[in-house]
Protein backbone atom coordinates (compact mmCIF):
# COMPACT_ATOMS: atom_id res chain seq x y z
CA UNK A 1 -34.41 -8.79 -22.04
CA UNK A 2 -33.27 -7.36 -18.75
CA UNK A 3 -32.42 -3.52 -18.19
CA UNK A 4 -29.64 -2.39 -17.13
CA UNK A 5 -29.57 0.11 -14.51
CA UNK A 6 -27.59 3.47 -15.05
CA UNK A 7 -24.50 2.61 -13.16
CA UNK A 8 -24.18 -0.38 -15.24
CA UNK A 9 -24.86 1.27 -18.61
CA UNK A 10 -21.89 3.74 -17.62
CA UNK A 11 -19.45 1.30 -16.34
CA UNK A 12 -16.00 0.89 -18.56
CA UNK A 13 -14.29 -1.81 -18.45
CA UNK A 14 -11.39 -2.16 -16.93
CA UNK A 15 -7.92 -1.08 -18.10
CA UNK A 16 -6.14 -3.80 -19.65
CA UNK A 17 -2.83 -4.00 -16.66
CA UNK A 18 0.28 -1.93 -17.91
CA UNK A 19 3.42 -3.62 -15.78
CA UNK A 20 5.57 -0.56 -15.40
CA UNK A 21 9.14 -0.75 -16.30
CA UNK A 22 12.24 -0.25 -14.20
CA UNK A 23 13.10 3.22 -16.06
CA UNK A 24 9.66 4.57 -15.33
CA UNK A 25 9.53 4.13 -11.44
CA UNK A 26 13.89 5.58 -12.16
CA UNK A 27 12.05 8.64 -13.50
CA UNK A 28 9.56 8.95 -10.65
CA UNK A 29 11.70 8.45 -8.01
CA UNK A 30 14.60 10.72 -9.72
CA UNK A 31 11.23 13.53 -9.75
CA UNK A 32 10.35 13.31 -6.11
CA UNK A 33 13.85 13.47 -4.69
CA UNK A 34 14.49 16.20 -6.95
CA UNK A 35 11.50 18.17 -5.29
CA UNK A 36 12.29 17.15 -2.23
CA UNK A 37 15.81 19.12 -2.26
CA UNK A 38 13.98 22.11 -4.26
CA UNK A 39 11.79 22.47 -0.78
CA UNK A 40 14.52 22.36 1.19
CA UNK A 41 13.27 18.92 2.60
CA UNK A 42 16.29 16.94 1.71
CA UNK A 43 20.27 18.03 0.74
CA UNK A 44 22.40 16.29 -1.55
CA UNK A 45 24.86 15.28 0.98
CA UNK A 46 21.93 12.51 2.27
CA UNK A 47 20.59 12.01 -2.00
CA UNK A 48 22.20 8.54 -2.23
CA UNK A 49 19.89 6.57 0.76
CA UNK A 50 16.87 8.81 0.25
CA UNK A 51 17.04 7.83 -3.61
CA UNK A 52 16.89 4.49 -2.41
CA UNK A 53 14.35 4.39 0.16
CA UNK A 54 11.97 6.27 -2.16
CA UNK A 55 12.91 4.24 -5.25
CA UNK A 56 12.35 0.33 -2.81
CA UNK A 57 9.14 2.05 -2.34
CA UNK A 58 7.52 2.89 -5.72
CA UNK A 59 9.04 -0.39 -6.79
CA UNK A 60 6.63 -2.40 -4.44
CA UNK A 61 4.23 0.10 -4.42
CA UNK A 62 3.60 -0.74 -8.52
CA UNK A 63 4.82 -4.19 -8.38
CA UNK A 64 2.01 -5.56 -5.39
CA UNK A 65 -0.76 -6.65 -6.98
C-alpha cells in the first residue's frame, strides 16, 4: 500500500461546475455600477453603456472556460 503524502491526504476534490445564470451576473453587474456611482466614479447620465460594458464582461468572464 502506498502513502500518501500530506498534500495529497488534504486535497478536496474539486467543486462539481455551477454554470451561473443570466440573473446572477444581472445582480453583479447591477452591484458594481451601483458602487461605482456611490464613489462618485460614474453618474447616471453615462449608467446605460457602463451597465453594459461591465455586464459583456462578467458574462465572458463566467462563461470562458
Amino acid at each position: 500500500m502506498q502513502s500518501m503524502g500530506v498534500e495529497e491526504k488534504n486535497r478536496q476534490p474539486a467543486p462539481a461546475r455551477q454554470d451561473v445564470t443570466d440573473e446572477a451576473i444581472f445582480k453583479v453587474a447591477k452591484e458594481i455600477v451601483v458602487k461605482f456611482i456611490e464613489v462618485g466614479r460614474l453618474t447616471p447620465s453615462s449608467f446605460e453603456e457602463t451597465f453594459d460594458r461591465v455586464y459583456k464582461a462578467i458574462r465572458r468572464t463566467v462563461r470562458s472556460q
